[in-house]
Protein backbone atom coordinates (compact mmCIF):
# COMPACT_ATOMS: atom_id res chain seq x y z
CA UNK A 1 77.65 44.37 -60.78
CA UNK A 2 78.81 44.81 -64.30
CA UNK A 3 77.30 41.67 -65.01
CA UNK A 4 73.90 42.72 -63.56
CA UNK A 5 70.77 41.27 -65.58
CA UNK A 6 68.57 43.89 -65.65
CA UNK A 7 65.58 42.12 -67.05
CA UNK A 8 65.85 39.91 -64.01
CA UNK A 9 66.30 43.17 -61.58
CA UNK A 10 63.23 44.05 -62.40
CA UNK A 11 61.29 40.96 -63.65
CA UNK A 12 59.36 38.55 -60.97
CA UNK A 13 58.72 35.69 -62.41
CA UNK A 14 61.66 34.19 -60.06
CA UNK A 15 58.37 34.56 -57.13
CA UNK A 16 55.04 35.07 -58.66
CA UNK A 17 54.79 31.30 -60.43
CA UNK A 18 52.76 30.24 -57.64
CA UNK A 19 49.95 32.74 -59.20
CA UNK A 20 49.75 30.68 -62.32
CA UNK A 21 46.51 29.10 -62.04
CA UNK A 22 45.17 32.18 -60.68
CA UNK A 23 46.28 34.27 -64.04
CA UNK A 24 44.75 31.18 -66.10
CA UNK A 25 41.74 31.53 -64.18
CA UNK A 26 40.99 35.69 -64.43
CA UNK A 27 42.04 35.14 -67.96
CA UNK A 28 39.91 32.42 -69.11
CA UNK A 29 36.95 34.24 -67.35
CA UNK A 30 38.24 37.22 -69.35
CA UNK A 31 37.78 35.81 -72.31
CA UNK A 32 34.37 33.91 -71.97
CA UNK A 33 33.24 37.86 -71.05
CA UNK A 34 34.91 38.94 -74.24
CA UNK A 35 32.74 36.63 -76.15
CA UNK A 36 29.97 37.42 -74.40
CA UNK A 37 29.92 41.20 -75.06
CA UNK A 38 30.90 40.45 -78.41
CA UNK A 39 34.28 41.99 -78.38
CA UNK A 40 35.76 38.50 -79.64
CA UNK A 41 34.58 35.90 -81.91
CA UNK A 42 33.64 32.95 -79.98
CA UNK A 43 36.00 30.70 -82.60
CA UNK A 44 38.44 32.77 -81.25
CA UNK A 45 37.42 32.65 -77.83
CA UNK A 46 36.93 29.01 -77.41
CA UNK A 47 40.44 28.49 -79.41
CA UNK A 48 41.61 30.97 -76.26
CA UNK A 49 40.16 28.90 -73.52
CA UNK A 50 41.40 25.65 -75.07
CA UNK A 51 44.81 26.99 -75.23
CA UNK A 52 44.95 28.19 -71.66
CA UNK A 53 43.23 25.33 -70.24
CA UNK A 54 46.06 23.24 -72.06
CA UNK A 55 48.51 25.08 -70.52
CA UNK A 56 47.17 24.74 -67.19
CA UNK A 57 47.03 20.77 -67.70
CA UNK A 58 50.77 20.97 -69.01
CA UNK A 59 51.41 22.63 -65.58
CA UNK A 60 49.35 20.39 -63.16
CA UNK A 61 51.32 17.56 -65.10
CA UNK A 62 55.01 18.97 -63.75
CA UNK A 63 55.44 20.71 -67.43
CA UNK A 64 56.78 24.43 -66.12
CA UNK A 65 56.46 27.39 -67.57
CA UNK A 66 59.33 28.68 -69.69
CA UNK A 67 60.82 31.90 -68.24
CA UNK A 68 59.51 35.47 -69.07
CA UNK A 69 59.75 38.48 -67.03
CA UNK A 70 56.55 37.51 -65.28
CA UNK A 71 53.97 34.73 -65.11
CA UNK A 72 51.42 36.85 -66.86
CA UNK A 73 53.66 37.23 -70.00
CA UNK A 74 54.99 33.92 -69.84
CA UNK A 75 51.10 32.37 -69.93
CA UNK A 76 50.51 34.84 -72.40
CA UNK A 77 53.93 34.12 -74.74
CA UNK A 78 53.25 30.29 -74.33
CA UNK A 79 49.71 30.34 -75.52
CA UNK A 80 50.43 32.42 -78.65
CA UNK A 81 52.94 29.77 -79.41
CA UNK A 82 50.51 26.71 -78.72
CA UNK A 83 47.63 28.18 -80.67
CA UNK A 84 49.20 31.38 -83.02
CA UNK A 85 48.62 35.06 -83.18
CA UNK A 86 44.96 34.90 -81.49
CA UNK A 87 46.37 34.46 -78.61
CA UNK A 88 46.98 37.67 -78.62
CA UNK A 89 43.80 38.60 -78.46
CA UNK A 90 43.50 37.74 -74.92
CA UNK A 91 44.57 40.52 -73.59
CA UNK A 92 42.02 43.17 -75.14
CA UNK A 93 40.28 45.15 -72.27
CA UNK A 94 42.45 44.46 -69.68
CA UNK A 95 46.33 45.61 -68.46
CA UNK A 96 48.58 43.90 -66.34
CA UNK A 97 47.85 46.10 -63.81
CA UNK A 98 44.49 44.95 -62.81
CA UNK A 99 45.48 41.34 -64.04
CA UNK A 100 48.07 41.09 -61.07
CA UNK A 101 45.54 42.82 -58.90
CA UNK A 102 43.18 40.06 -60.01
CA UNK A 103 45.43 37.16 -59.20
CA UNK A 104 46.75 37.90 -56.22
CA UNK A 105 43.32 38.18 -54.47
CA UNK A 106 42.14 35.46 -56.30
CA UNK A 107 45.54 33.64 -54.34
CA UNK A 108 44.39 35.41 -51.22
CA UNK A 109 41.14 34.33 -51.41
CA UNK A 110 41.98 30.53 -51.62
CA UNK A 111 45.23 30.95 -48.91
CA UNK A 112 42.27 32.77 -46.57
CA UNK A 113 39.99 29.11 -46.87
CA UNK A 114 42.73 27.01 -45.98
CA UNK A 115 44.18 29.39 -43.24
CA UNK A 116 40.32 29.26 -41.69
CA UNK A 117 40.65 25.59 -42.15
CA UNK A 118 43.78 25.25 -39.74
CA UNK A 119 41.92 27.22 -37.11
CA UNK A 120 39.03 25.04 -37.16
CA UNK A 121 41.21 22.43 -36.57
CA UNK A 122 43.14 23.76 -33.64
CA UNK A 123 39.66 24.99 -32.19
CA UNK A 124 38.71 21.34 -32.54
CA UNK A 125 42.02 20.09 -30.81
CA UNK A 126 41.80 22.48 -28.28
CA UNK A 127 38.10 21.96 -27.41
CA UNK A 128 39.41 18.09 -27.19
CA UNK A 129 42.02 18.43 -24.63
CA UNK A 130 39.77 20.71 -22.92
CA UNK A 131 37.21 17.92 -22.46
CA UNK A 132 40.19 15.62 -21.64
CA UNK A 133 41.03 17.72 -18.39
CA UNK A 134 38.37 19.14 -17.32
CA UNK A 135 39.57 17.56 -14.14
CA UNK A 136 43.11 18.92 -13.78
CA UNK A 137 43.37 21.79 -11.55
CA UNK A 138 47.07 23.78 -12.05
CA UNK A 139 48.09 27.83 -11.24
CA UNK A 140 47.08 30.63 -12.93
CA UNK A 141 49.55 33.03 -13.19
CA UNK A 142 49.86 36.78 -13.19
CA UNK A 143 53.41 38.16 -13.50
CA UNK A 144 54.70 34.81 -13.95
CA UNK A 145 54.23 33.93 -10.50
CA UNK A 146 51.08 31.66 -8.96
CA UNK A 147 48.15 33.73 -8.79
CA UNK A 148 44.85 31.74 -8.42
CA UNK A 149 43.51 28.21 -9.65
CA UNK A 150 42.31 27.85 -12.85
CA UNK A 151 41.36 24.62 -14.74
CA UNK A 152 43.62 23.60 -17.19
CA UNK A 153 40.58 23.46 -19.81
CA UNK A 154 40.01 26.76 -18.79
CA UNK A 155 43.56 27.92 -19.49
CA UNK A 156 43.32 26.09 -22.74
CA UNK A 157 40.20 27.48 -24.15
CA UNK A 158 41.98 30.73 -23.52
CA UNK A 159 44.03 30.15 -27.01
CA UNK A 160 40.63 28.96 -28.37
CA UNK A 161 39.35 32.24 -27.76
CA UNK A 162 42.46 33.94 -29.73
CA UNK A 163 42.01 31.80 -32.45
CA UNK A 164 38.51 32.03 -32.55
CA UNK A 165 39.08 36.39 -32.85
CA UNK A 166 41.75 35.11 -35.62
CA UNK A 167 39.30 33.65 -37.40
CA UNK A 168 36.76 35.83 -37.17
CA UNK A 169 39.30 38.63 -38.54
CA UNK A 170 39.97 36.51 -41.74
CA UNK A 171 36.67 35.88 -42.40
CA UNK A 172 36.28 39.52 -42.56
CA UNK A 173 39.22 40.32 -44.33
CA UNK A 174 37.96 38.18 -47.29
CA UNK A 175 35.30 40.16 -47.80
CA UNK A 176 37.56 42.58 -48.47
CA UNK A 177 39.77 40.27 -50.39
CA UNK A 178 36.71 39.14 -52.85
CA UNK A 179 36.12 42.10 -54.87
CA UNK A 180 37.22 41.99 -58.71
CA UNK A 181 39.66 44.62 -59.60
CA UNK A 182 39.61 43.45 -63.54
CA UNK A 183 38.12 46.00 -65.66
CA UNK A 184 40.29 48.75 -64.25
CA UNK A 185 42.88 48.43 -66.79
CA UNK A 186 45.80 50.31 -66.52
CA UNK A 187 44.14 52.83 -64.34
CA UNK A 188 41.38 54.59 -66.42
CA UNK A 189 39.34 51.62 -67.12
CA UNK A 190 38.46 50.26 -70.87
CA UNK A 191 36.74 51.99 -73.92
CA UNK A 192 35.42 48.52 -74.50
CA UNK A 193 32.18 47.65 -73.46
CA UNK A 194 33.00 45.45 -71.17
CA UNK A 195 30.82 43.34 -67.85
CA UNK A 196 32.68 43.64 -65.38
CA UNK A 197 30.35 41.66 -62.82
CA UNK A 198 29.93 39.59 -65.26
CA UNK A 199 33.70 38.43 -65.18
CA UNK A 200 33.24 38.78 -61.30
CA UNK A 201 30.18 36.53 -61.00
CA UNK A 202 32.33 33.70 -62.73
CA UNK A 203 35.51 34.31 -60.90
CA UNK A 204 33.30 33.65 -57.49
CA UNK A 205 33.83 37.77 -56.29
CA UNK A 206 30.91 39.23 -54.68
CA UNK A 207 31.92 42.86 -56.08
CA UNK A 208 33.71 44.73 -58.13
CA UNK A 209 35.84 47.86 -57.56
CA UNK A 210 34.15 51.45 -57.57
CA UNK A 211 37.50 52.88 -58.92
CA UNK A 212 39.59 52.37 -61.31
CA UNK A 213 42.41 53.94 -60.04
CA UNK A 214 42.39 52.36 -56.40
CA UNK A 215 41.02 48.74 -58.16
CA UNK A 216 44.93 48.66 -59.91
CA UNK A 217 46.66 50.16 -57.01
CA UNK A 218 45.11 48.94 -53.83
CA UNK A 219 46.84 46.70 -51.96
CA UNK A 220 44.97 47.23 -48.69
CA UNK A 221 43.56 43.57 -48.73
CA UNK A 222 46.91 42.11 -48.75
CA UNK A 223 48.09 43.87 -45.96
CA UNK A 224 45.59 43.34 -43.87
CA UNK A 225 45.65 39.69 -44.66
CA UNK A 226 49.64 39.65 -43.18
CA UNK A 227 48.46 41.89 -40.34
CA UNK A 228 46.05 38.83 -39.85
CA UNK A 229 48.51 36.77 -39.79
CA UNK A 230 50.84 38.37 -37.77
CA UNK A 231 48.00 38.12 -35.32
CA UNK A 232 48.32 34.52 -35.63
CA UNK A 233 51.58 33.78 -35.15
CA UNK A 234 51.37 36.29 -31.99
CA UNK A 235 48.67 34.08 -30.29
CA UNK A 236 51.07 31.11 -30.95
CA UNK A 237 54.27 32.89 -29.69
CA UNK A 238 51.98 33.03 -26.41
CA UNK A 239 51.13 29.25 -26.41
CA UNK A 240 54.54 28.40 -27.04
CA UNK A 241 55.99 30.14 -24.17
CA UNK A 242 53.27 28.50 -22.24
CA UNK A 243 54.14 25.09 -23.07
CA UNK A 244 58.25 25.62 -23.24
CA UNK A 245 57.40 26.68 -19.65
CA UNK A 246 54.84 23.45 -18.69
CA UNK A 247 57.43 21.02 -20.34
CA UNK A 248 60.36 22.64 -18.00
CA UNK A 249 61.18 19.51 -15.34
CA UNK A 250 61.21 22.24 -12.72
CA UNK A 251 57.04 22.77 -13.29
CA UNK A 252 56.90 19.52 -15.41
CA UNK A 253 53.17 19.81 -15.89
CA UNK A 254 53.20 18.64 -19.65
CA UNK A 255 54.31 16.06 -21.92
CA UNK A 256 54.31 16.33 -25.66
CA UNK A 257 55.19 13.82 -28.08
CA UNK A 258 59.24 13.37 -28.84
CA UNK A 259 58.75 14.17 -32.29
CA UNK A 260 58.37 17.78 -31.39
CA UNK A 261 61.27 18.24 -29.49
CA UNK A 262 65.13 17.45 -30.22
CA UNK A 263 67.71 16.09 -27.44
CA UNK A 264 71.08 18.31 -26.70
CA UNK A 265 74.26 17.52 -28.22
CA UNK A 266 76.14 17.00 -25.32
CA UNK A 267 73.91 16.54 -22.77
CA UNK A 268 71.47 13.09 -23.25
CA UNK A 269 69.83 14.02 -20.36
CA UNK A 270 67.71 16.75 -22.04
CA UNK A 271 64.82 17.24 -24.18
CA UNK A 272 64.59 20.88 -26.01
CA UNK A 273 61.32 21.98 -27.03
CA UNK A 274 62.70 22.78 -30.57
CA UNK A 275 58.95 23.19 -32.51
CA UNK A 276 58.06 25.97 -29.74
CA UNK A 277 60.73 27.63 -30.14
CA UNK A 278 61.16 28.00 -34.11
CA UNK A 279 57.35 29.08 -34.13
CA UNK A 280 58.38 31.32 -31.68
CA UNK A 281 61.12 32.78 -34.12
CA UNK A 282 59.13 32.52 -37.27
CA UNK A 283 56.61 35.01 -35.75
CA UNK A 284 59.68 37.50 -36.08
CA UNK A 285 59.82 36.71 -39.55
CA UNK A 286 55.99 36.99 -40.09
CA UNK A 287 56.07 40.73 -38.29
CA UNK A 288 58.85 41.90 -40.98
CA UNK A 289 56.85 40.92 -43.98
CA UNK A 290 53.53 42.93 -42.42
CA UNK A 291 56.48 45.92 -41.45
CA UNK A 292 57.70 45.18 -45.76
CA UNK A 293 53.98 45.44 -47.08
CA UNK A 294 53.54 48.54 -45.34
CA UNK A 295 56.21 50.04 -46.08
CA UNK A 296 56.30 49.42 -49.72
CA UNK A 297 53.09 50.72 -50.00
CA UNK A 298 53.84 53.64 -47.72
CA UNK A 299 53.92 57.53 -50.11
CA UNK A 300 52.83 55.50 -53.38
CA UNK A 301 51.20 57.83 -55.42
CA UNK A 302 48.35 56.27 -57.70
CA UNK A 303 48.08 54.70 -59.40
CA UNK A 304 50.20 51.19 -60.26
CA UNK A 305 54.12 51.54 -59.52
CA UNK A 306 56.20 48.88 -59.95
CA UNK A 307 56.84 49.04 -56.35
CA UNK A 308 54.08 47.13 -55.99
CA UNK A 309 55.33 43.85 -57.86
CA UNK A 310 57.32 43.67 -54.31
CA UNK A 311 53.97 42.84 -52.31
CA UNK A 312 54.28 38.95 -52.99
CA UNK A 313 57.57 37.61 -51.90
CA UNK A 314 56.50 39.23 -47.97
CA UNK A 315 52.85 37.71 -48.00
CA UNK A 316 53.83 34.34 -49.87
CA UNK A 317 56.73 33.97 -47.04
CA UNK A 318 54.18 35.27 -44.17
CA UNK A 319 51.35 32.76 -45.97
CA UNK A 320 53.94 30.14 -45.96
CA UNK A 321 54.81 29.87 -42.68
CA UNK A 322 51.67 30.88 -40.80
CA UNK A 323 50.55 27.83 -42.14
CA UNK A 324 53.54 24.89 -41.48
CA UNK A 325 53.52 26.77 -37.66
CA UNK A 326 49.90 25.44 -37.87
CA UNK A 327 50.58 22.58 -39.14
CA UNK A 328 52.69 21.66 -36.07
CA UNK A 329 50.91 23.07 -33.82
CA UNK A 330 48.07 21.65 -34.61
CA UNK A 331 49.73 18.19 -34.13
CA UNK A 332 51.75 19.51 -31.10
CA UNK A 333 48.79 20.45 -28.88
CA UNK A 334 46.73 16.99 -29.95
CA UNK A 335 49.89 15.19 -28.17
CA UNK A 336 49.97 17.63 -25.31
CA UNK A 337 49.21 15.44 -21.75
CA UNK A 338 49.39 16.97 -18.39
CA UNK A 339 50.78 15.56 -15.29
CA UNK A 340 48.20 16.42 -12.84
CA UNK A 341 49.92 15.10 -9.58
CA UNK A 342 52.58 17.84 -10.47
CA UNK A 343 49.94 20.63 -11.44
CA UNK A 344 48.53 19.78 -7.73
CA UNK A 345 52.31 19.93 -6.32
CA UNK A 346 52.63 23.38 -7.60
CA UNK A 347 49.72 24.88 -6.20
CA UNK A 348 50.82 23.71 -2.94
CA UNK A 349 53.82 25.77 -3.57
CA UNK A 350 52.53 28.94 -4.66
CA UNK A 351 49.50 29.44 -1.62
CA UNK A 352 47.77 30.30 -4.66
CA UNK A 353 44.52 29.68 -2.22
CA UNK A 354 45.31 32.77 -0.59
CA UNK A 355 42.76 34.83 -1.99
CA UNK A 356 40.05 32.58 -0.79
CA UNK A 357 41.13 33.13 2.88
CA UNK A 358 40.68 37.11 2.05
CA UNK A 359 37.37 36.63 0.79
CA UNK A 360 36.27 34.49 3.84
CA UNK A 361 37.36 37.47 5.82
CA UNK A 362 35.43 39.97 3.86
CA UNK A 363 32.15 38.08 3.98
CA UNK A 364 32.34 38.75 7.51
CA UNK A 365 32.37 42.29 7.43
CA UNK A 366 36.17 42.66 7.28
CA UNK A 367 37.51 45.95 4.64
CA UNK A 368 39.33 43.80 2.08
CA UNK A 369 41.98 45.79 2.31
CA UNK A 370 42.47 45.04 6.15
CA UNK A 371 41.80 41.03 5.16
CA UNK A 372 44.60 41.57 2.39
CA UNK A 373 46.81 42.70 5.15
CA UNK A 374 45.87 39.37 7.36
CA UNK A 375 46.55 36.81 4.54
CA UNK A 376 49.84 38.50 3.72
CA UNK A 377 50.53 38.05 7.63
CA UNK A 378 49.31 34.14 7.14
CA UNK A 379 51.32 33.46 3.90
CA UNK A 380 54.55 34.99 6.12
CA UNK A 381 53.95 32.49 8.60
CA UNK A 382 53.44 29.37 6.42
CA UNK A 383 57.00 30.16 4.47
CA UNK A 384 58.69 30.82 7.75
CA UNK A 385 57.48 27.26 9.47
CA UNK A 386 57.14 25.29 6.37
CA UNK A 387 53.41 24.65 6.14
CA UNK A 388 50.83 24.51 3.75
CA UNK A 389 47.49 26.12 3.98
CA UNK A 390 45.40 23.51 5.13
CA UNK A 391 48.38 22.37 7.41
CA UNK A 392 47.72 25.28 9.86
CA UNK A 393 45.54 24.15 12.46
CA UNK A 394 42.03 26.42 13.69
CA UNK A 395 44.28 28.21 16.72
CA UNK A 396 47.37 29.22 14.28
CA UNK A 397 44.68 30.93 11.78
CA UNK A 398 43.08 32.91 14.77
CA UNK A 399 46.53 33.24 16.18
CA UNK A 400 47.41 35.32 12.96
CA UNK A 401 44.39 37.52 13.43
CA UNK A 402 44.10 38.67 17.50
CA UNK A 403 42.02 41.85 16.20
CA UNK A 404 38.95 39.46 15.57
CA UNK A 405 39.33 36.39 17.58
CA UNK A 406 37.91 33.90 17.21
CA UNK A 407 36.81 35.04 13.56
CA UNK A 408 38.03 31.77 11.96
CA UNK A 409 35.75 28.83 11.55
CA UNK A 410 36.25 25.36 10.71
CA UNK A 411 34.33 26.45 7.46
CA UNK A 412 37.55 27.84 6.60
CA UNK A 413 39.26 24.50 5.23
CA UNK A 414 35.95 24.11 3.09
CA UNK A 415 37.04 27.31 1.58
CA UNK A 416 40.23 26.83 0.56
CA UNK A 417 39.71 23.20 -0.53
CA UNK A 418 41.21 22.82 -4.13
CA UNK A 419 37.97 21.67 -5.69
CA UNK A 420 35.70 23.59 -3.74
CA UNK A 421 37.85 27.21 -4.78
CA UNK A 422 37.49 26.15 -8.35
CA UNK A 423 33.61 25.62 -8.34
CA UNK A 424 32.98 28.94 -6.85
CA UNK A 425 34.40 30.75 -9.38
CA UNK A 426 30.72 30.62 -11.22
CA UNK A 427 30.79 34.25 -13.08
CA UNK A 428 29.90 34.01 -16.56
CA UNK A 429 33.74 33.43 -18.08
CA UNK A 430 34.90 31.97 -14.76
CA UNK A 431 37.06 28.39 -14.11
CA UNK A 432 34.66 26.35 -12.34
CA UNK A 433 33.53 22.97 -14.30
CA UNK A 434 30.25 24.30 -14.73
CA UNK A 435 31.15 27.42 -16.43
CA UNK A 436 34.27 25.75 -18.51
CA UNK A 437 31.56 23.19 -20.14
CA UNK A 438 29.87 26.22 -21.20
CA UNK A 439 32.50 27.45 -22.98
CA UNK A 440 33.20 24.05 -24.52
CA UNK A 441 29.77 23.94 -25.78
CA UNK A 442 30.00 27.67 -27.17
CA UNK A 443 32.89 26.08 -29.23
CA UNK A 444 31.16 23.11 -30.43
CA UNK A 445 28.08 25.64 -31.59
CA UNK A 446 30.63 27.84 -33.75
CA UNK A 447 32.42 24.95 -35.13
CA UNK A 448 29.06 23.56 -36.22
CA UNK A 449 27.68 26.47 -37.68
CA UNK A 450 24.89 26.67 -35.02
CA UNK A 451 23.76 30.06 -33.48
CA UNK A 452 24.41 30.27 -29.53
């Protein structure tokens, strides 16, 4: 420790390069407002602009940046030396405070677009392989254990619907991200007469800050941008399990491409679903840098502490990764295929038409309760003599029920046909074709921009 580098201890240029065009950006807009309220020369101004946008070319070109203790003094240092002491000029009317503020929802603002864009691609993908098997019936589970049948479209527009929320919470968390802090200065704001929404109408913000003091110390956007994507990475730590579960050989109801998945060491016989399990992980990751951003901003007092220059490692990493775990599964889902004849093999397993046989009863003026009571009695009998549903003949149904004999029909093998239990679930929301299309087309409207 004796050997500590204290300039680096507290410097962050070692993280916040990534905000480079960002700074070049607020500053060049800076400037041209400068100019424009005739607190520079515009000689000097345009000499300003040329000199940053040189830099910025230099940078797109490989060139980097030489190191300073951060990326808003190293733009600044490097353009003094490419175009001499007006550089310095730059920086009237503004602090570093609201310049980070600036460039970090400037960042925010352009990470939120392509985040959006990954969602509309999944929603695409997903409405896809809904079309694709709108045909394959498989459980629905409750507890982990067979519950009901549900169309596997139906169980895949389920994610749509969480990343559909997802999106609709970063739309509206840029909002909140696109509001120009610059003009607040250090804290107090500027004895220059300054535009600010003049600066903001070039930098694309709809707004500016009310208040100086929260414009240089808020960091409210950011969090709730990792708090949306923590959200994120939830809904795919919930797919994942899902399809670490399907791809299991003892359900086997899913193949995905090799590509996503890694073979065992020692054993050739396996296939590990290694992608769906590292997004699982990297969700854990995600959570701890929305559980860092809260609590480095937890007791601040206002206005800017230096605290704050730890915001950006925790929502570059969360940014980072909520987008490669899109990435893949994005690519994951569009080779998902399902292997119906072992969805139908399953279902067969788990009486999961058992709930039909209760509503039969209660449509006949039977309490539920009491026809609860007789399809437990039925399911009992099928598991102790090895039989299926629609294996028990008209007598052993009526058998199972001498209260009400002869209350079973031959009506009641319509009713717990596979096909027939799926169309009948009609309700608005429900897993029959009809109602699954619905949803599919709901999709397609949103994707397209078109009101339902």
């Amino acid at each position: 420790m004796k050997n500590l580098d204290f300039e680096q201890f507290i410097g962050s240029f070692a993280f916040d390069g990534r905000l480079v065009e960002a700074d070049i950006a607020g500053s060049v807009a800076h400037v041209q407002m400068l100019v424009k309220t005739n607190i520079l020369k515009p000689a000097d101004g345009k000499k300003i602009v040329s000199g940053l946008n040189s830099i910025l070319k230099s940078i797109k070109s490989g060139w980097k940046l030489p190191k300073e203790e951060d990326i808003h003094y190293a733009v600044e240092k490097e353009l003094i030396r490419r175009i001499g002491p007006v550089g310095g000029k730059m920086h009237m009317a503004r602090s570093r405070n609201d310049q980070v503020a600036l460039d970090l929802r400037i960042y925010l603002r352009q990470q939120t677009d392509e985040i959006i864009g990954l969602i509309n691609e999944f929603l695409g993908i997903i409405v896809k392989k809904a079309e694709e098997n709108i045909d394959v019936i498989m459980p629905g589970f409750t507890h982990l254990q067979p519950a009901q049948p549900v169309l596997a479209a139906h169980h895949l527009l389920a994610y749509g619907w969480m990343l559909q929320r997802d999106k609709e919470r970063f739309a509206d968390c840029r909002k909140r991200i696109n509001i120009s802090p610059l003009g607040s200065a250090a804290l107090a704001g500027t004895s220059f007469k300054i535009d600010r929404h003049y600066t903001a109408k070039l930098l694309g913000f709809d707004a500016v800050t009310e208040n100086s003091l929260d414009g240089v110390s808020d960091r409210d956007f950011a969090i709730e941008f990792v708090f949306c994507v923590s959200m994120i990475a939830l809904h795919l730590t919930r797919f994942c399990e899902e399809i670490i579960l399907w791809m299991n050989p003892e359900l086997g109801y899913i193949k995905i491409a090799d590509k996503f998945t890694s073979g065992s060491s020692i054993m050739p016989q396996k296939r590990n679903p290694d992608c769906a399990e590292v997004i699982r992980g990297k969700s854990g990751r995600i959570f701890g840098s929305l559980m860092a951003m809260l609590t480095i901003v937890k007791s601040l007092p206002l206005a800017y502490n230096r605290d704050l220059q730890e915001d950006k490692p925790p929502v570059f990493d969360a940014c980072d990764n909520i987008k490669m775990c899109m990435e893949v599964m994005n690519e994951m889902t569009a080779s998902m295929k399902f292997v119906k004849e072992n969805t139908l093999s399953s279902i067969e397993k788990g009486f999961i038409a058992a709930t039909e046989i209760a509503d039969y009863l209660s449509r006949r003026d039977v309490p539920f309760r009491e026809a609860h009571g007789v399809v437990r009695r039925i399911v009992k009998y099928c598991k102790e003599n090895s039989k299926t549903l629609n294996e028990l003949t008209l007598h052993e149904f009526n058998k199972l029920y001498p209260e009400r004999y002869p209350i079973f029909k031959d009506d009641i093998y319509r009713h717990i046909d596979l096909k027939n239990v799926i169309s009948v679930k009609s309700s608005y929301g429900g897993t029959s074709e009809k109602s699954v299309l619905k949803q599919i087309e709901t999709f397609k409207k949103n994707m397209s921009g078109k009101k339902k």
